[in-house]
Protein backbone atom coordinates (compact mmCIF):
# COMPACT_ATOMS: atom_id res chain seq x y z
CA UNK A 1 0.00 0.00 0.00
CA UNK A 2 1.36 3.29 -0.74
CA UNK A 3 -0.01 6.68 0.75
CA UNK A 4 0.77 10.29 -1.15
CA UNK A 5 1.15 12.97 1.88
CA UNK A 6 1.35 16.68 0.84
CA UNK A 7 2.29 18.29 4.44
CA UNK A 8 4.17 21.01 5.72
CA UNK A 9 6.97 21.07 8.47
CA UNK A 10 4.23 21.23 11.24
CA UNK A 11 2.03 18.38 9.74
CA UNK A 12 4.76 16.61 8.90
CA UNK A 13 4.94 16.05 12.47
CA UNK A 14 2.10 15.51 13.43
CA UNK A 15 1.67 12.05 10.89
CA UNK A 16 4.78 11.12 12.47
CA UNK A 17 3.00 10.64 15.71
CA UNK A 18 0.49 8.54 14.05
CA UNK A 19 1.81 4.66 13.82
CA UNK A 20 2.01 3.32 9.98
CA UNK A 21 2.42 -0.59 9.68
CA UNK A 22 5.09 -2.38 7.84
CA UNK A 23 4.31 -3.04 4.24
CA UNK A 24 3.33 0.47 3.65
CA UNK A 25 4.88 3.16 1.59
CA UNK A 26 4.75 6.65 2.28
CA UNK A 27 5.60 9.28 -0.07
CA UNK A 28 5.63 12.97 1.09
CA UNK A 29 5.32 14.88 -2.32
CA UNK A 30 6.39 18.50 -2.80
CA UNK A 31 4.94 21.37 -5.31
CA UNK A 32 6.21 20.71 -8.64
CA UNK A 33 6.74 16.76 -8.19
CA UNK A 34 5.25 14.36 -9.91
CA UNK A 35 2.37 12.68 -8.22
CA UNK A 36 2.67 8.80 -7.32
CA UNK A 37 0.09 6.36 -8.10
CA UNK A 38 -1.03 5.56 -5.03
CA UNK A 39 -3.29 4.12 -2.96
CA UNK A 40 -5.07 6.95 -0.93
CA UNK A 41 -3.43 10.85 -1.05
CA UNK A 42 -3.77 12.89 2.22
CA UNK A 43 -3.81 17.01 1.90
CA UNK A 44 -2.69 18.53 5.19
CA UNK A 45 -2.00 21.95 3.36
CA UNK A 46 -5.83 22.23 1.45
CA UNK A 47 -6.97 24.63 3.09
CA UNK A 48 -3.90 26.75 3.14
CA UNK A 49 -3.02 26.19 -0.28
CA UNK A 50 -5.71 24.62 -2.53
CA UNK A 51 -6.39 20.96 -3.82
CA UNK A 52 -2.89 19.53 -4.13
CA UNK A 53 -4.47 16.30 -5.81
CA UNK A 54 -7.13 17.88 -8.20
CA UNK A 55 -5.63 15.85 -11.06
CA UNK A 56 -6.47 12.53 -8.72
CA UNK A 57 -10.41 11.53 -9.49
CA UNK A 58 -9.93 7.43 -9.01
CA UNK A 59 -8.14 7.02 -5.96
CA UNK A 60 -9.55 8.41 -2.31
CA UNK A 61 -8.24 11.96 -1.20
CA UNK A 62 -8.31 13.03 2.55
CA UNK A 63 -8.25 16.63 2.09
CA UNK A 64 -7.64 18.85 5.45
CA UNK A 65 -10.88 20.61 5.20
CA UNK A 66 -12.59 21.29 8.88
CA UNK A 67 -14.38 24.53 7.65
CA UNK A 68 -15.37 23.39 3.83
CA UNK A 69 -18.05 20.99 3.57
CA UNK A 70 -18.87 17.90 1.30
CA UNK A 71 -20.82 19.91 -1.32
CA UNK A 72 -18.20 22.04 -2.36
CA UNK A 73 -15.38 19.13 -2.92
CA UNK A 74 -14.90 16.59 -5.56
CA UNK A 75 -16.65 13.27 -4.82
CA UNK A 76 -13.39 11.37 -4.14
CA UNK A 77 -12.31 13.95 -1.14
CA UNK A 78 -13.01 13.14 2.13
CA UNK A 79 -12.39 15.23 4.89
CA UNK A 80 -10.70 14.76 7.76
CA UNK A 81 -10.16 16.93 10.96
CA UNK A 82 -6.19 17.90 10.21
CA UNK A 83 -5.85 20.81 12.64
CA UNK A 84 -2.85 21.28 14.63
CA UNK A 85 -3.55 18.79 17.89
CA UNK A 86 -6.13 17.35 16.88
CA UNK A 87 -4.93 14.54 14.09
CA UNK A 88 -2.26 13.90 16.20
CA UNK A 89 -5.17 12.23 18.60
CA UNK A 90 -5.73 8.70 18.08
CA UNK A 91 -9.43 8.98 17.05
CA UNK A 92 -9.21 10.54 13.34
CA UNK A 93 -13.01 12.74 12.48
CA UNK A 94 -14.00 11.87 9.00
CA UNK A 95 -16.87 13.61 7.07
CA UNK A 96 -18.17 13.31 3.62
CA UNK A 97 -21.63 12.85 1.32
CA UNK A 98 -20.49 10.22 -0.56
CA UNK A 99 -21.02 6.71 0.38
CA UNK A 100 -18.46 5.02 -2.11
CA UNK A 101 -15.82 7.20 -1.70
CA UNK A 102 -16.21 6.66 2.58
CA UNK A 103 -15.94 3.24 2.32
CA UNK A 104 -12.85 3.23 0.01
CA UNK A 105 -11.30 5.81 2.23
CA UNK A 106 -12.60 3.61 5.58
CA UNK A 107 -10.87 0.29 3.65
CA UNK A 108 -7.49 2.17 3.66
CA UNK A 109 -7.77 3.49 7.29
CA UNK A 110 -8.41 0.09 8.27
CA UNK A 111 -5.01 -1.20 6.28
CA UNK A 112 -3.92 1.66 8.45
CA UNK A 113 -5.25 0.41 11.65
CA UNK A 114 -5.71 4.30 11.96
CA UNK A 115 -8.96 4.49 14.29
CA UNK A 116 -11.74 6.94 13.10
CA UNK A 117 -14.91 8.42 13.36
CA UNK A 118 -17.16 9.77 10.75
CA UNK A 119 -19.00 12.83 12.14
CA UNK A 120 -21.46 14.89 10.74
CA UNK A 121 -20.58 16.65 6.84
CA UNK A 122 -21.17 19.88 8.21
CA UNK A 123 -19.09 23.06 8.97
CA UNK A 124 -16.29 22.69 11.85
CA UNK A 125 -17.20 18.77 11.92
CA UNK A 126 -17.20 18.07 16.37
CA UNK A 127 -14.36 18.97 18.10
CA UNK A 128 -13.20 21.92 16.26
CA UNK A 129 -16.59 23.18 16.17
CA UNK A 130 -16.70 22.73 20.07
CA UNK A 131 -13.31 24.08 20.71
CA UNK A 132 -13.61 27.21 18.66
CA UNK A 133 -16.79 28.29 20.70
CA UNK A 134 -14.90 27.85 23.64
CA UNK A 135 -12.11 30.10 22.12
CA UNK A 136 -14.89 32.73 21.59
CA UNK A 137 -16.45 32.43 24.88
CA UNK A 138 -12.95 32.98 26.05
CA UNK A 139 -12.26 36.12 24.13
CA UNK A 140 -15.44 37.17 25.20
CA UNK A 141 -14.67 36.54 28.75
CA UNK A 142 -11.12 38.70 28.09
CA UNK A 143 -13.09 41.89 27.08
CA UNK A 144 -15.10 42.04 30.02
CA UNK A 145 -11.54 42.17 31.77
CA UNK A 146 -12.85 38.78 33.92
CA UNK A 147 -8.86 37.56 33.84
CA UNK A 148 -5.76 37.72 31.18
CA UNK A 149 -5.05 34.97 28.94
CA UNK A 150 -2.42 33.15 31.44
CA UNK A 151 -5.12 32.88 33.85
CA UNK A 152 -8.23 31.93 31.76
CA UNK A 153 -5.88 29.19 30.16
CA UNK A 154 -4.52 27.92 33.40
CA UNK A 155 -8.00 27.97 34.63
CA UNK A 156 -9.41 25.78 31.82
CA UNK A 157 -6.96 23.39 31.99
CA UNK A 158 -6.96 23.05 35.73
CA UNK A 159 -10.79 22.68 35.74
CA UNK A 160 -11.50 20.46 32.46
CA UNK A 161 -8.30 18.48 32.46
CA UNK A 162 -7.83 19.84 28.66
CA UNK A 163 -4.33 19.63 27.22
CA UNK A 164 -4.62 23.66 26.23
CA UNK A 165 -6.45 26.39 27.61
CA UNK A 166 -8.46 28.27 25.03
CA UNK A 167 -5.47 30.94 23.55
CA UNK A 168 -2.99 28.38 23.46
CA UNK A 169 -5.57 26.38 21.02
CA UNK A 170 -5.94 29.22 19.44
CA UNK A 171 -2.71 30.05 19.06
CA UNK A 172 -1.73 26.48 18.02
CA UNK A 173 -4.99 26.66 15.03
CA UNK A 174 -4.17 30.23 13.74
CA UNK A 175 -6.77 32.63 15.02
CA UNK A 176 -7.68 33.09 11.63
CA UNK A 177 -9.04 29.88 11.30
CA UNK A 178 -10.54 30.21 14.39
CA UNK A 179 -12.84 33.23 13.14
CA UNK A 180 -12.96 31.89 9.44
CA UNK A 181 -15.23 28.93 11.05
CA UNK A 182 -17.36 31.34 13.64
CA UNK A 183 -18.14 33.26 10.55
CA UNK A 184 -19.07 30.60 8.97
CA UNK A 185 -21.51 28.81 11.08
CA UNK A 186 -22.90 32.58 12.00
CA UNK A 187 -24.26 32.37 8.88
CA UNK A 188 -26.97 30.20 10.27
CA UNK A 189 -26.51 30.04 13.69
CA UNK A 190 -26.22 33.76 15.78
CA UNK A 191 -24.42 32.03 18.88
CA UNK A 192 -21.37 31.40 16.86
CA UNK A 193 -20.98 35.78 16.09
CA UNK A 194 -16.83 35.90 16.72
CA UNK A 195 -16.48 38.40 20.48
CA UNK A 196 -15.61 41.62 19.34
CA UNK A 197 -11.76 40.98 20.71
CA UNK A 198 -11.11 38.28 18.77
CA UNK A 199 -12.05 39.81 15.28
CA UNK A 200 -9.95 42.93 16.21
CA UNK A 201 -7.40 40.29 16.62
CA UNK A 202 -7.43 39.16 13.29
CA UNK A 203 -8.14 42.48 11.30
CA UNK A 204 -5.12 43.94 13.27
CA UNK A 205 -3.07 40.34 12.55
């Protein structure tokens, strides 16, 4: 089995920490190279820098999409949940429309012994939709001056047992994600409007 990885430095990283039995191949490819015939390509960078694979229509594509849903892929990419700290997790969120192209993309997770989960094919998929609102709630908690950032992160981690507190996720996404999804899912949904703080923070970025 071979596996077609387009990843920067950071992600990179992060499928290092994810186990890869013997017997399969992987090839991280770089702009400009010519793409392998592989089994199943993975996009870390899609979202950063566009569909990598766009030439590959027969094989199954991960693509790093949290924030762009099902509709506006190809049928071949699925997406998975490729943040920074969360794919490093050993549950991997899946989401996608299209039955045939899930279960070839489940049949080489399984090869993988990669664990997974498919979640909802909507905006933000589950934990990053969770994790931004408690970013926001956060920021919103900083304008009304109720601690600094030190303190509301110490506090969150203390209290929930998280591995971050809600600016050090942030600052691991990009706060620009961050708002890109609350934006998003405002679109339909008023409780996800980005605090006032944090938007400063990324017009001012």
């Amino acid at each position: 089995m071979q596996i077609a990885v387009a990843a920067d430095t950071i992600h990179r990283s992060a499928f290092a920490a994810k186990p890869v039995p013997e017997g399969v191949e992987v090839i991280f490819v770089e702009e400009g190279d010519e793409l392998p015939d592989a089994d199943l390509y993975i996009d870390f960078c899609f979202e950063e820098k566009g569909d990598r694979f766009v030439c590959i229509t027969t094989k199954p594509v991960l693509v790093n999409a949290v924030i762009t849903v099902s509709e506006e892929l190809a049928p071949n990419k699925i997406r998975f949940n490729g943040w920074p700290g969360f794919f490093e997790r050993s549950l991997l969120e899946i989401a996608s429309s299209n039955d045939y192209w899930t279960a070839e993309t489940v049949a080489c997770l399984t090869r993988l012994n990669w664990p997974y989960k498919q979640v909802p094919d909507v905006a933000g998929m589950v934990a990053p939709r969770v994790i931004a609102m408690i970013i926001n709630e956060a920021y919103f908690g900083l304008g009304d001056d109720l601690s600094t950032k030190a303190g509301i992160d110490t506090a969150m981690k203390l209290g929930t047992n998280y591995p971050y507190g809600p600016f050090e996720w942030c600052e691991k996404i990009g706060t620009e994600k961050i708002y890109s999804l609350l934006k998003k899912l405002e679109a339909t949904n008023s409780r996800y409007t980005p605090a006032p703080l944090l938007a400063k923070e990324v017009k001012t970025a």
